[in-house]
N, C-alpha and C. Protein backbone atom coordinates (compact mmCIF):
# COMPACT_ATOMS: atom_id res chain seq x y z
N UNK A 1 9.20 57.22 3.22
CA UNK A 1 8.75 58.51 2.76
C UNK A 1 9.12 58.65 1.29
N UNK A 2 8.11 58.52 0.27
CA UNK A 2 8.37 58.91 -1.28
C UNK A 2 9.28 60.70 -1.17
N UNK A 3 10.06 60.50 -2.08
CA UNK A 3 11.19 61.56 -2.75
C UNK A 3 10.00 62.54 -2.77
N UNK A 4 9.24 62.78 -3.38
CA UNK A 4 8.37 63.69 -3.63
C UNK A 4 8.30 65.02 -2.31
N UNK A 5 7.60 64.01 -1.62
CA UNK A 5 7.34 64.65 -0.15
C UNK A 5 8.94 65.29 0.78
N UNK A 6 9.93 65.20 0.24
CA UNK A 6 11.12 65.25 0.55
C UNK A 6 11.65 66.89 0.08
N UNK A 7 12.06 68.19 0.45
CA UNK A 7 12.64 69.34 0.35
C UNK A 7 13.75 69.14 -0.35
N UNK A 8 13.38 69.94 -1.85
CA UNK A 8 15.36 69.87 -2.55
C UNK A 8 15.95 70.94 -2.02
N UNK A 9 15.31 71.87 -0.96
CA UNK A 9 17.03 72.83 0.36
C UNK A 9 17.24 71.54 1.03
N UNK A 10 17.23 70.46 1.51
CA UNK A 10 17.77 69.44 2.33
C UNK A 10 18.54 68.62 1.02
N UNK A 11 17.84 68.45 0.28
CA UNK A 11 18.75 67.87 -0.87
C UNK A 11 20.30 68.61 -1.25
N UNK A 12 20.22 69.77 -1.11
CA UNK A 12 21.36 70.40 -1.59
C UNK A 12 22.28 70.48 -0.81
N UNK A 13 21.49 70.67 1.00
CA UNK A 13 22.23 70.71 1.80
C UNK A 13 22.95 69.10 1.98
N UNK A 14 22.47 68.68 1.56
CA UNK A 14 23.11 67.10 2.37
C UNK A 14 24.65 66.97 0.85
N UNK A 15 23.85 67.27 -0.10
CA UNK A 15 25.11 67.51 -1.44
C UNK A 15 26.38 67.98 -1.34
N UNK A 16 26.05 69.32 -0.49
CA UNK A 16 26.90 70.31 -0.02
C UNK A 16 27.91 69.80 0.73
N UNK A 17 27.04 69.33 1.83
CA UNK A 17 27.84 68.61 2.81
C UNK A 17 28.63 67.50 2.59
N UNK A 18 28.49 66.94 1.20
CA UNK A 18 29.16 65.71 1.39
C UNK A 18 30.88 66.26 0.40
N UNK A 19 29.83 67.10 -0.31
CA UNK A 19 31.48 67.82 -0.91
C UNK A 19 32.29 68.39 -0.32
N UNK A 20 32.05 69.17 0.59
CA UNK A 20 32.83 69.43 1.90
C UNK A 20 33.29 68.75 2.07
N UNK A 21 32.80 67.76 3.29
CA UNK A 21 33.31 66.67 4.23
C UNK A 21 34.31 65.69 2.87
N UNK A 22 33.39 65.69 1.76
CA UNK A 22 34.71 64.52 1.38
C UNK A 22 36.31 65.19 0.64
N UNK A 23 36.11 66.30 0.43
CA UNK A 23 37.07 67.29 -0.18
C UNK A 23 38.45 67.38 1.15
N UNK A 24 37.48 68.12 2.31
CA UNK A 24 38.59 67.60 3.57
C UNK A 24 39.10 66.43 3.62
N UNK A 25 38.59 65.13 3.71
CA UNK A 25 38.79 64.06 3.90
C UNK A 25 40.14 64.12 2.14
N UNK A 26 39.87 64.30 1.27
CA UNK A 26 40.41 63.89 0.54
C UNK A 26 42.05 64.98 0.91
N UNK A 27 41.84 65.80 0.99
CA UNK A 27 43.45 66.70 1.14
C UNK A 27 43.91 65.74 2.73
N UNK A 28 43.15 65.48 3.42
CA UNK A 28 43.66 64.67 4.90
C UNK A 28 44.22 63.16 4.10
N UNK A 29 44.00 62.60 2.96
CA UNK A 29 44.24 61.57 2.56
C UNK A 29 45.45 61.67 2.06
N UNK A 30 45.77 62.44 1.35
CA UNK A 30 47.04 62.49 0.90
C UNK A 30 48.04 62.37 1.28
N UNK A 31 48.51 62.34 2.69
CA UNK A 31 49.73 62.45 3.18
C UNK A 31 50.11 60.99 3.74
N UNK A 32 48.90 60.19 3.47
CA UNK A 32 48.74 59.09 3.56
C UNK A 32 49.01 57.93 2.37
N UNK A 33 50.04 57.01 2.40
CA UNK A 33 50.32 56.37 1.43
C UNK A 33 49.23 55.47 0.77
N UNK A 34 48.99 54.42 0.86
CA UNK A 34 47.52 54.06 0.14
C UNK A 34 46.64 54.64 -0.07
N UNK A 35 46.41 55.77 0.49
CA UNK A 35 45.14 57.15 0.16
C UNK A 35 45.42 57.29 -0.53
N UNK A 36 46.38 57.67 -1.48
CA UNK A 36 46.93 59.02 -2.19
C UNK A 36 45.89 59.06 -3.75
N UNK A 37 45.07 58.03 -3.76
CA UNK A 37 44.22 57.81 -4.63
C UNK A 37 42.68 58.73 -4.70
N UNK A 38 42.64 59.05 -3.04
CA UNK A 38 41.66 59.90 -3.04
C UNK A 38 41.31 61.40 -2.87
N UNK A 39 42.92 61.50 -3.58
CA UNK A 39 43.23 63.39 -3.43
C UNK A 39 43.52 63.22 -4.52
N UNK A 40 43.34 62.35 -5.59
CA UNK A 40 43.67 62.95 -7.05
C UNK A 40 42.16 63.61 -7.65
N UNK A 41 42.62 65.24 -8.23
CA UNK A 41 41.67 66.52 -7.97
C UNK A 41 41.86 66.72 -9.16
N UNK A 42 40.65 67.50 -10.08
CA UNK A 42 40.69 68.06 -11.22
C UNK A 42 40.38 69.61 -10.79
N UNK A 43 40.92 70.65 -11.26
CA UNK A 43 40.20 71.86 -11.03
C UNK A 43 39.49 72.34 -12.58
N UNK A 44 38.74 73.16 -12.43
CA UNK A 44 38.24 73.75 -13.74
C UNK A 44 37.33 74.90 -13.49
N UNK A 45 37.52 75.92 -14.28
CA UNK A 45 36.31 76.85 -14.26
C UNK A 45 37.30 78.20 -14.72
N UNK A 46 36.95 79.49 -14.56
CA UNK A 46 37.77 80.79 -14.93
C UNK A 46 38.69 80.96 -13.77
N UNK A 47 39.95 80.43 -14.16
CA UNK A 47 41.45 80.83 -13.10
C UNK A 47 41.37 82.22 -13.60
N UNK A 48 41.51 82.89 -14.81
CA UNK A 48 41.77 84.48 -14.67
C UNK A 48 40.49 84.92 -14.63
N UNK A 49 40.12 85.96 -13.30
CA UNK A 49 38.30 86.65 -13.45
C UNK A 49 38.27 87.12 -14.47
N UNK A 50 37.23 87.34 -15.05
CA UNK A 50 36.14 88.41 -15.98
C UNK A 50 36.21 89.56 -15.42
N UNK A 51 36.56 90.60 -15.77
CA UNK A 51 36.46 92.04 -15.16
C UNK A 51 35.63 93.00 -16.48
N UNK A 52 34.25 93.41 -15.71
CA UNK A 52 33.67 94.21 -16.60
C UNK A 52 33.85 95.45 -15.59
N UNK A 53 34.36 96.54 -16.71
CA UNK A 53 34.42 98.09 -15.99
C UNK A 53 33.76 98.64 -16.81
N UNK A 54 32.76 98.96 -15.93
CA UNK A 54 31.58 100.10 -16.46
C UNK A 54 32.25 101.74 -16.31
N UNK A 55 32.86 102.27 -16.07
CA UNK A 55 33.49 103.24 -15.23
C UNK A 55 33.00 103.46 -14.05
N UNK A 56 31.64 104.03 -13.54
CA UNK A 56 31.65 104.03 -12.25
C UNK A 56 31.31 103.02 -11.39
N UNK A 57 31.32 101.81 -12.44
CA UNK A 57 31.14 100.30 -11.46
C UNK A 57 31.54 99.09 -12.36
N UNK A 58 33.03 98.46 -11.23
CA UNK A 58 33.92 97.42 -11.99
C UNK A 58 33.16 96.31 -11.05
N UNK A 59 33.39 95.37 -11.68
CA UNK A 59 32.41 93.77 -11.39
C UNK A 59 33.70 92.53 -11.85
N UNK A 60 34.06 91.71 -10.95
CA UNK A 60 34.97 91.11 -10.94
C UNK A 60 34.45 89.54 -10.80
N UNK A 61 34.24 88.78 -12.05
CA UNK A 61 33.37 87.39 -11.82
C UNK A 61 34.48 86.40 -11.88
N UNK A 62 34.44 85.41 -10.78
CA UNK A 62 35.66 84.41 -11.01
C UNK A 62 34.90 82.96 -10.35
N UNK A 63 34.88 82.02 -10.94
CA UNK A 63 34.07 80.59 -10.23
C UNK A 63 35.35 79.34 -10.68
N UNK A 64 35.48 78.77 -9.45
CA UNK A 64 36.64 77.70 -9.97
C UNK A 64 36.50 76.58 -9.14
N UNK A 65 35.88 74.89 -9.67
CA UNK A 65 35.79 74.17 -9.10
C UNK A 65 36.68 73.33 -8.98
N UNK A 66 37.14 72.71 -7.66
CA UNK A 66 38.54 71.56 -7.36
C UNK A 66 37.48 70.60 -6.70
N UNK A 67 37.53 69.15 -7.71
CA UNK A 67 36.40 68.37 -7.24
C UNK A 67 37.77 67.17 -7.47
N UNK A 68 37.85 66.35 -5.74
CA UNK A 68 38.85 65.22 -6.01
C UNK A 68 37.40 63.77 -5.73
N UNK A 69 38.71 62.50 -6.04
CA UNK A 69 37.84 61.76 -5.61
C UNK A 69 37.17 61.56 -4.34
N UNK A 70 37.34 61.97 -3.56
CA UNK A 70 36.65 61.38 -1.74
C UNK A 70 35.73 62.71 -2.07
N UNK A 71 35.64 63.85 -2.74
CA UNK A 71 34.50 64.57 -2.52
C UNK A 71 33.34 64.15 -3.70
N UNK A 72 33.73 63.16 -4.23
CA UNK A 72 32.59 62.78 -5.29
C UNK A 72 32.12 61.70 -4.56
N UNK A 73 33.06 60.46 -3.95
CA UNK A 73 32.45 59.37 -2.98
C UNK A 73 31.71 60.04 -1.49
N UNK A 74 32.20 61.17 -0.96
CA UNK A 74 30.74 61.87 -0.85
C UNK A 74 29.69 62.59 -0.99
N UNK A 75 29.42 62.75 -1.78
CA UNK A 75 28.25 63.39 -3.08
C UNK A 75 27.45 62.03 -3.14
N UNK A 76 28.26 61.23 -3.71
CA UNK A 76 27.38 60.03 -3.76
C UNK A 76 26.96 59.47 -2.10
N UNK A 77 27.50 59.29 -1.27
CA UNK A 77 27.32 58.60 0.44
C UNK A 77 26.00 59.95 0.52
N UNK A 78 26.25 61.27 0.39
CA UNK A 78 25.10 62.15 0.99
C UNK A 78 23.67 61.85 0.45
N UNK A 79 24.05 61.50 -0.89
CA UNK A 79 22.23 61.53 -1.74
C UNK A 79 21.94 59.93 -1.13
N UNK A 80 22.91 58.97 -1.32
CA UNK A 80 21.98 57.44 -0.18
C UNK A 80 21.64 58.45 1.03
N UNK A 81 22.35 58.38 1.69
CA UNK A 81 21.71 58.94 3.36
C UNK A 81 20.26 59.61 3.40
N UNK A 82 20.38 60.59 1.94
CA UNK A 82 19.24 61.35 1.78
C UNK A 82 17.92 60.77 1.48
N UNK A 83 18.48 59.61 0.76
CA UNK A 83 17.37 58.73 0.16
C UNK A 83 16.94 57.48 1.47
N UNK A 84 17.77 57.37 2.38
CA UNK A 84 17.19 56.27 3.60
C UNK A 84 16.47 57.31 4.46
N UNK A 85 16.59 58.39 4.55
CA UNK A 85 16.28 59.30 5.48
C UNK A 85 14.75 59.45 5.23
């Protein structure tokens, strides 16, 4: 089946899923001695929110990504799967 003919909501979902699944997998790695390679994590994004106060309406924006290695080795495992599928 050419990519074309293929849904990017299944694309994202399978993305999704692999950052998940490998993010768990990577904090489950850690406590594990030769793992310990696949819980090393970068975080980044706004640790203190944005707070806009309008007075009668405050808006509180905060986005912060923790991406280790086993959730990037699945990011990459989800888009193959996606692509044999």
């Amino acid at each position: 089946m050419a990519t074309r003919d293929k849904n990017i909501w299944i694309l994202i979902v399978f993305i999704l899923s692999g950052l998940v699944v490998g993010g768990l997998l990577g904090r489950l790695a850690s406590s594990v001695p030769w793992l310990w390679w696949l819980s090393y994590e970068q975080e980044f994004g706004l640790n203190n929110p944005l707070v806009l106060d309008l007075s009668i309406l405050k808006l509180t924006f905060g986005l912060v990504f923790n991406i280790n290695v086993a959730s990037i080795i699945g990011m990459i495992l989800a888009i193959f799967i996606y692509k044999k599928i």
